[in-house]
C-alpha atoms as a PDB file:
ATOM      1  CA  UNK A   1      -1.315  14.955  14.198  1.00  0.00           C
ATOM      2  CA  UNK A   2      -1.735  12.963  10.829  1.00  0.00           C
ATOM      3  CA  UNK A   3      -4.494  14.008   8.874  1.00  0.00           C
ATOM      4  CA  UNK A   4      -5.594  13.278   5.636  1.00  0.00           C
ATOM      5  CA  UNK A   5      -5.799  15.630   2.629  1.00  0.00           C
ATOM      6  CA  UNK A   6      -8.685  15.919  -0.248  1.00  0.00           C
ATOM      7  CA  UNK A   7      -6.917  14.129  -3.542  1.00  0.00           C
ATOM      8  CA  UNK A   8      -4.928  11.363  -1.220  1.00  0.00           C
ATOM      9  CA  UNK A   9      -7.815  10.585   0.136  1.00  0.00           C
ATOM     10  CA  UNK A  10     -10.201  10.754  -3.599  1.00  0.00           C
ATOM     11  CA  UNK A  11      -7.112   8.651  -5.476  1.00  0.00           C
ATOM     12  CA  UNK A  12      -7.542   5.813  -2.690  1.00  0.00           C
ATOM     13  CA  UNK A  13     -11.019   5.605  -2.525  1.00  0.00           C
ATOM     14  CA  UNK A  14     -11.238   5.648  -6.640  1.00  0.00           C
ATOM     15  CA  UNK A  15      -8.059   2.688  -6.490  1.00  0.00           C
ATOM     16  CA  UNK A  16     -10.211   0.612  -4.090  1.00  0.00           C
ATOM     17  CA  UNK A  17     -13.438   0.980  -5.168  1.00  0.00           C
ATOM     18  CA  UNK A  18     -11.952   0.511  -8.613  1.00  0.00           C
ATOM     19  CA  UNK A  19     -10.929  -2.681  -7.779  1.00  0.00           C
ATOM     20  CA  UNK A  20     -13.599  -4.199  -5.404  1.00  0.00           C
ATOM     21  CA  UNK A  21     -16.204  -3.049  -8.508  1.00  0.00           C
ATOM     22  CA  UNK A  22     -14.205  -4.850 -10.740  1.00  0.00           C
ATOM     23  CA  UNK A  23     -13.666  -7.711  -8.280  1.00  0.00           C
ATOM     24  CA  UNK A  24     -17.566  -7.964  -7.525  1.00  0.00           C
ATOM     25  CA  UNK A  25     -18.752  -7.864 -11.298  1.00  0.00           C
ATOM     26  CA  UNK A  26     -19.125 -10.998 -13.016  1.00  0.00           C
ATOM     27  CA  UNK A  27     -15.392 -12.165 -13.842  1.00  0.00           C
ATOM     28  CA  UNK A  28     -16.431 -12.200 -17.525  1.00  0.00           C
ATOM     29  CA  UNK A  29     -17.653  -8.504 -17.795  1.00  0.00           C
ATOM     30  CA  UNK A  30     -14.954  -7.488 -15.207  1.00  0.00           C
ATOM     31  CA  UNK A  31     -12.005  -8.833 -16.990  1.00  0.00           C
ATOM     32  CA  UNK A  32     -13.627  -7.326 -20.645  1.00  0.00           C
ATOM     33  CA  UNK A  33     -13.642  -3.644 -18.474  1.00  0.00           C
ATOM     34  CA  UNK A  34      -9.981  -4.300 -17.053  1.00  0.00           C
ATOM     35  CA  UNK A  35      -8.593  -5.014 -20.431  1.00  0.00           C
ATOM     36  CA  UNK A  36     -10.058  -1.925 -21.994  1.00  0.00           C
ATOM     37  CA  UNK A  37      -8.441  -0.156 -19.237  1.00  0.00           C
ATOM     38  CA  UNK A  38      -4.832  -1.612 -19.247  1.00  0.00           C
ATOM     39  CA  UNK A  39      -2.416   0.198 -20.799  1.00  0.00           C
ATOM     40  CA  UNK A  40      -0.057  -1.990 -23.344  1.00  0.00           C
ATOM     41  CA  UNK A  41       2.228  -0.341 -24.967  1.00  0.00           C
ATOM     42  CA  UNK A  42       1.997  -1.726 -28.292  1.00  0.00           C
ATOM     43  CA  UNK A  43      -1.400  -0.287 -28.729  1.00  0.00           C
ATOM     44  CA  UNK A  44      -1.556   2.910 -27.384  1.00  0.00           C
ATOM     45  CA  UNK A  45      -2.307   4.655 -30.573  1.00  0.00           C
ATOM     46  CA  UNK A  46      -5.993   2.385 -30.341  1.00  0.00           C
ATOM     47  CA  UNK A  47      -6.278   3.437 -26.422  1.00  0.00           C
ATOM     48  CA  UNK A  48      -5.312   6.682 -25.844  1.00  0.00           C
ATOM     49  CA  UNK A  49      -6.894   6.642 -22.578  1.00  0.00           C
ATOM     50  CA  UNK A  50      -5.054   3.982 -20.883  1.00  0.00           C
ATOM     51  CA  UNK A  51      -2.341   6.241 -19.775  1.00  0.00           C
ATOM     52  CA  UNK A  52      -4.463   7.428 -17.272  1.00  0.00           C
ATOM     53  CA  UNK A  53      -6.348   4.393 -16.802  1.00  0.00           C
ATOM     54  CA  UNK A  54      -3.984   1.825 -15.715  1.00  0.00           C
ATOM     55  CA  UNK A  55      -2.973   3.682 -13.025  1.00  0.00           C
ATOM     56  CA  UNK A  56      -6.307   2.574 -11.245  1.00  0.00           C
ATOM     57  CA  UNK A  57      -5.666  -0.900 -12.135  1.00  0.00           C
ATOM     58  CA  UNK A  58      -4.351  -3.378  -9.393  1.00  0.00           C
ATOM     59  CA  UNK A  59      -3.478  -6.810  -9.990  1.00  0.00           C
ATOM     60  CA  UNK A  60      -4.421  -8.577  -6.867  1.00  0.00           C
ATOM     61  CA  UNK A  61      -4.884  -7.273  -3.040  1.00  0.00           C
ATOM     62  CA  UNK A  62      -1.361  -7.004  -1.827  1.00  0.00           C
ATOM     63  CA  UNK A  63      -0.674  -4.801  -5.138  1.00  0.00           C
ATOM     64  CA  UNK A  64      -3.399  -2.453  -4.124  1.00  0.00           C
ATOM     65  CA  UNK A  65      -2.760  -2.349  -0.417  1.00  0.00           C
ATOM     66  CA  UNK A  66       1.604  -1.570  -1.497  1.00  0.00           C
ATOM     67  CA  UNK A  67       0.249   1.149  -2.990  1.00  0.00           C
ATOM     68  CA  UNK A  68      -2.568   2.905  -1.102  1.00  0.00           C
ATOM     69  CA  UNK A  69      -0.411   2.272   1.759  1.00  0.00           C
ATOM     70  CA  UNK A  70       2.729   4.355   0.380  1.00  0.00           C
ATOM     71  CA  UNK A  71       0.220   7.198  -1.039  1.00  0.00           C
ATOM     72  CA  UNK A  72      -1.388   7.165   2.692  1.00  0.00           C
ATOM     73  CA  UNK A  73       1.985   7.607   4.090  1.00  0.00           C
ATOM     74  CA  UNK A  74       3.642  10.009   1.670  1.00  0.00           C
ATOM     75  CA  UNK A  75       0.685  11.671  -0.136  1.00  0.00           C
ATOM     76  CA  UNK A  76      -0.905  13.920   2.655  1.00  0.00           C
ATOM     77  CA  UNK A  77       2.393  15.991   3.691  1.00  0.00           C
ATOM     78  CA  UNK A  78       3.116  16.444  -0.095  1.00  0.00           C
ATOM     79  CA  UNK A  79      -0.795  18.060  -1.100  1.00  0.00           C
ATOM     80  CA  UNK A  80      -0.068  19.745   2.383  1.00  0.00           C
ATOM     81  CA  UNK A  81       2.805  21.978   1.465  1.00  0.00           C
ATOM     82  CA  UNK A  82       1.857  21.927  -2.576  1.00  0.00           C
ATOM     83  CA  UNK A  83      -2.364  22.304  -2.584  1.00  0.00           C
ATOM     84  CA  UNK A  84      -4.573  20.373  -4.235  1.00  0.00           C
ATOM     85  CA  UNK A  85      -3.934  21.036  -8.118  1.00  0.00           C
ATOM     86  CA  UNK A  86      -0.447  20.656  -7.787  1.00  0.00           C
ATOM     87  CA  UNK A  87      -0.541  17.567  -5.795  1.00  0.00           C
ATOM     88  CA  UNK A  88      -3.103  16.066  -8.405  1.00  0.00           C
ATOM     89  CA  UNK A  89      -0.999  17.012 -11.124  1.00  0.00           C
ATOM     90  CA  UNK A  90       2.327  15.831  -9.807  1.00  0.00           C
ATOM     91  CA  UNK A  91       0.538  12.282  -9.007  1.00  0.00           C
ATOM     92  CA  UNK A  92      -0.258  12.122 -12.683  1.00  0.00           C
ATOM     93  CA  UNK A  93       2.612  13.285 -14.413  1.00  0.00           C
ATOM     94  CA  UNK A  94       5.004  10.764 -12.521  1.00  0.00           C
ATOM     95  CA  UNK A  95       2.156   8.251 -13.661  1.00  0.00           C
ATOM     96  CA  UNK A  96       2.452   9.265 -17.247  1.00  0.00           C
ATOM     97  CA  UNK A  97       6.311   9.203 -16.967  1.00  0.00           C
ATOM     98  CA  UNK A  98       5.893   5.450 -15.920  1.00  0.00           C
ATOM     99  CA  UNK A  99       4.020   4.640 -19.215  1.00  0.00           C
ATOM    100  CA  UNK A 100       6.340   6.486 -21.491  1.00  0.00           C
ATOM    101  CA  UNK A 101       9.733   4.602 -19.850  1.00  0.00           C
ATOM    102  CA  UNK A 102       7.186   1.262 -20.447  1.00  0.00           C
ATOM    103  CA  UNK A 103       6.792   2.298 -24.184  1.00  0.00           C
ATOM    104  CA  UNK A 104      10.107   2.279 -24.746  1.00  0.00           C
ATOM    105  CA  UNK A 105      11.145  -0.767 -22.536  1.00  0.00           C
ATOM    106  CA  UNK A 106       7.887  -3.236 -21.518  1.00  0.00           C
ATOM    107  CA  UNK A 107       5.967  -5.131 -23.872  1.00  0.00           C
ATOM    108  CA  UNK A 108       3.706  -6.465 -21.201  1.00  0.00           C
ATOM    109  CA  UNK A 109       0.566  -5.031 -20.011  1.00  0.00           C
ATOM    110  CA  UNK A 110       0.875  -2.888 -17.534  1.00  0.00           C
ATOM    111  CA  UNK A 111      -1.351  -1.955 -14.503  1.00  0.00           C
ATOM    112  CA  UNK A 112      -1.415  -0.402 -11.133  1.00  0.00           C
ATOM    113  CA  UNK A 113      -0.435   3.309  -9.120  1.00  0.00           C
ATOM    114  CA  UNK A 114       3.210   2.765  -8.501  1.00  0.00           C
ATOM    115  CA  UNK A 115       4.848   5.155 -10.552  1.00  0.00           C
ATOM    116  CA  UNK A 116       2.677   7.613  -9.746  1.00  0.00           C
ATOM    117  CA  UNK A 117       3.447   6.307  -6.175  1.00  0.00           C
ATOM    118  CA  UNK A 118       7.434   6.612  -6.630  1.00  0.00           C
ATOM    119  CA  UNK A 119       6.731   9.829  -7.711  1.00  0.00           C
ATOM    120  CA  UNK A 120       5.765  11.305  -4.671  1.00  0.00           C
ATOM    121  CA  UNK A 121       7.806   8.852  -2.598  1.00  0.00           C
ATOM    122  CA  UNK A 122      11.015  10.787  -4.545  1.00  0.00           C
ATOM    123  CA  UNK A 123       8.868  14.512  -4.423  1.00  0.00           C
ATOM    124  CA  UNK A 124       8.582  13.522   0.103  1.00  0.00           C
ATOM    125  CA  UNK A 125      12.453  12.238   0.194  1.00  0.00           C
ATOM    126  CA  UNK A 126      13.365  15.532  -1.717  1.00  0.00           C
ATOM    127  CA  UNK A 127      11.686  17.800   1.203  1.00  0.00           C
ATOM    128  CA  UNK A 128      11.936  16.190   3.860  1.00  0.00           C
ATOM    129  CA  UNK A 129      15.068  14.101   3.060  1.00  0.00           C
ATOM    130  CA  UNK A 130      16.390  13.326   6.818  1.00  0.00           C
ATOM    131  CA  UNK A 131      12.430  12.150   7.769  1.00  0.00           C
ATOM    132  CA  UNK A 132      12.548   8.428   9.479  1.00  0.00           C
ATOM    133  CA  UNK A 133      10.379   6.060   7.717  1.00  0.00           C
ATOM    134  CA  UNK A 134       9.569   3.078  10.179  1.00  0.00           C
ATOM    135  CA  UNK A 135      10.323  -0.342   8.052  1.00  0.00           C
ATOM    136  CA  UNK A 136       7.646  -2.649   9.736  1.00  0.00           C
ATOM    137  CA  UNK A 137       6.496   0.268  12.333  1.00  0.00           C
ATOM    138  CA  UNK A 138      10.254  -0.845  14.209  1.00  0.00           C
ATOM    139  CA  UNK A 139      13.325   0.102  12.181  1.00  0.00           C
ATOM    140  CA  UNK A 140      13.773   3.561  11.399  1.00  0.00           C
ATOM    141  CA  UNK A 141      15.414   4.519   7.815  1.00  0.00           C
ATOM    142  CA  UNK A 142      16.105   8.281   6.303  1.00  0.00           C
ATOM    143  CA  UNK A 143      13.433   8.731   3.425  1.00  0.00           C
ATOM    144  CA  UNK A 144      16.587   9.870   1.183  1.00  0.00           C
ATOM    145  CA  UNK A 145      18.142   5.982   1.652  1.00  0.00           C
ATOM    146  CA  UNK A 146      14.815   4.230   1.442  1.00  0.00           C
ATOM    147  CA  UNK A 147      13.790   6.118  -1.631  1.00  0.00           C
ATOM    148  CA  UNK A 148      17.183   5.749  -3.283  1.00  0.00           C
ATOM    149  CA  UNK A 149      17.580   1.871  -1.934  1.00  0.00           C
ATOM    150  CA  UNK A 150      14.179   1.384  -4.117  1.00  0.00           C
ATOM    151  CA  UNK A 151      15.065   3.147  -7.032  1.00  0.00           C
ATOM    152  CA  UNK A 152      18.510   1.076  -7.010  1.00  0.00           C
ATOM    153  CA  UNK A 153      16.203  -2.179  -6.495  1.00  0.00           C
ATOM    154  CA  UNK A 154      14.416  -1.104  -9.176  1.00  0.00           C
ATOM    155  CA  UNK A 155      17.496  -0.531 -11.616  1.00  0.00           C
ATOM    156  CA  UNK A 156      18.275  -3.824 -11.228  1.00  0.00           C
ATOM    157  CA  UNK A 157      15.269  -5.351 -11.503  1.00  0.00           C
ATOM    158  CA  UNK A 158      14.713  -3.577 -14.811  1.00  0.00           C
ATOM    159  CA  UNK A 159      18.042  -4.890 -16.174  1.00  0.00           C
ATOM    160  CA  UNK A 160      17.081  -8.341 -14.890  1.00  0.00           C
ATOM    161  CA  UNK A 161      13.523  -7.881 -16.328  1.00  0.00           C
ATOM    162  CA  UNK A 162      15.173  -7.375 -19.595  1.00  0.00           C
ATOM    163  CA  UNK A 163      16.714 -10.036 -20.045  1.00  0.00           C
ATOM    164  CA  UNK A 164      14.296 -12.935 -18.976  1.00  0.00           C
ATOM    165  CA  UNK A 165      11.242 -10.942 -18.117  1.00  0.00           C
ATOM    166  CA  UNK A 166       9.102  -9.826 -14.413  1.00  0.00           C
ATOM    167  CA  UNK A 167       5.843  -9.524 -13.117  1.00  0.00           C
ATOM    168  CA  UNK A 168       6.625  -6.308 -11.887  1.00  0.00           C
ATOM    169  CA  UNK A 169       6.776  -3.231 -13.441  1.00  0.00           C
ATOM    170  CA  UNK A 170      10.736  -2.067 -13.096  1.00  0.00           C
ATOM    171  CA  UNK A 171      11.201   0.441 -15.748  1.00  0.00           C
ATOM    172  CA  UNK A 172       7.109   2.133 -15.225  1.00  0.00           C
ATOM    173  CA  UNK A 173       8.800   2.629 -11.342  1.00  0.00           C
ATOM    174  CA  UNK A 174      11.481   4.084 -13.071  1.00  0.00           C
ATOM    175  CA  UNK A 175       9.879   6.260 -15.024  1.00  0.00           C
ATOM    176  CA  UNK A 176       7.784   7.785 -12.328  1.00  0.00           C
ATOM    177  CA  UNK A 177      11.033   8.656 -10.169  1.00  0.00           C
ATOM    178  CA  UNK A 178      12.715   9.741 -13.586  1.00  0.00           C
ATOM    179  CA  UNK A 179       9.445  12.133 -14.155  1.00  0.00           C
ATOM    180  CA  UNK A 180       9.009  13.315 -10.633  1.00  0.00           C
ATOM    181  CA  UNK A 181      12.868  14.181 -10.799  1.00  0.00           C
ATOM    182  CA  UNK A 182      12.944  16.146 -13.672  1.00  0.00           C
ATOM    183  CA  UNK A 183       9.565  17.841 -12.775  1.00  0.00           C
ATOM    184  CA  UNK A 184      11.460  18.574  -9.578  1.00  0.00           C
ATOM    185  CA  UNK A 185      14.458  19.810 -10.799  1.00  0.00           C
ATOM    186  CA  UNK A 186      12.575  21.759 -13.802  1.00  0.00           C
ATOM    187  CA  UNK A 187      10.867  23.384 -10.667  1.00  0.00           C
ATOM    188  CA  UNK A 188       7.563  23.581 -13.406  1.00  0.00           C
ATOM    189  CA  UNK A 189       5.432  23.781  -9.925  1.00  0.00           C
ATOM    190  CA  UNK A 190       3.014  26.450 -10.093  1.00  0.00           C
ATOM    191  CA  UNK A 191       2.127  26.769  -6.530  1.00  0.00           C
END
């Protein structure tokens, strides 16, 4: 039986009730909060904080709901087998990793959980590789292909994104599959 575990469950209610605070507050004072909270790369040095922050940022609806949706799915068996602390930090670290790739490639502003969320989409497809994911609740794909069609989606869309420029976030995915990877591979777990 499915069952939720204590960070999942903390990192979506702080993503939504991040958002519908900042969607209920005057537009004025919650657009002046969101900005202080985005992380742009270009001033970093000024915002230390927004490393952290932006990964509690979301966009619009559909942006949140992508996300809490994949951390619902792939989250809980991941804190499962790791515990809490390790699950927490994991989530993080692949979240930092997205910033850092966006330093280096991303001018934009950049918001939202989804490279902490390819993180642990990569940490699930690397233990339980052969696990069907249901695309639309119908078509059943190996985690190892979906994970790996995404990151390849997300290649390209970084090289197209560099060229004329995307809404979406290509190289911070990238960096949280490139950080959950190496943390992976480093094996730097402690639990």
């Amino acid at each position: 039986m499915y069952q939720m575990t204590p960070w999942v469950t903390r990192l979506l209610v702080a993503n939504i009730g991040i958002y519908l605070v900042l969607r209920g507050l005057p537009s004025e004072l919650g657009n002046s909060i969101a900005n202080a909270l985005v992380f742009r790369p270009g001033s970093v040095l000024e915002t230390p904080w927004t490393p952290i922050t932006y990964m509690f940022l979301h966009g619009d609806l559909m942006h949140l709901v992508g996300n809490m949706l994949f951390l619902f799915f792939f989250g809980p068996p991941l804190e499962s087998k790791w515990g809490e602390r390790e699950f927490l930090k994991f989530y993080l670290i692949c979240g930092l990793g997205g910033a850092v790739l966006s330093l280096f490639f991303q001018a934009s502003a950049l918001i939202g959980a989804s490279a902490a969320v390819y993180g642990v989409m990569l940490a699930f497809a690397m233990n339980w590789p052969n696990a069907p994911i249901y695309i639309f609740g119908i078509f059943p794909v190996l985690a190892k292909y979906l994970v790996a069609f995404m990151g390849v989606l997300n290649l390209l869309g970084a090289a197209g994104s560099a060229q004329g420029g995307s809404n979406v976030a290509h190289f911070a995915h990238l960096g949280g599959l490139l950080a959950g990877y190496l943390y992976l591979k480093a094996d730097w777990r402690t639990s």
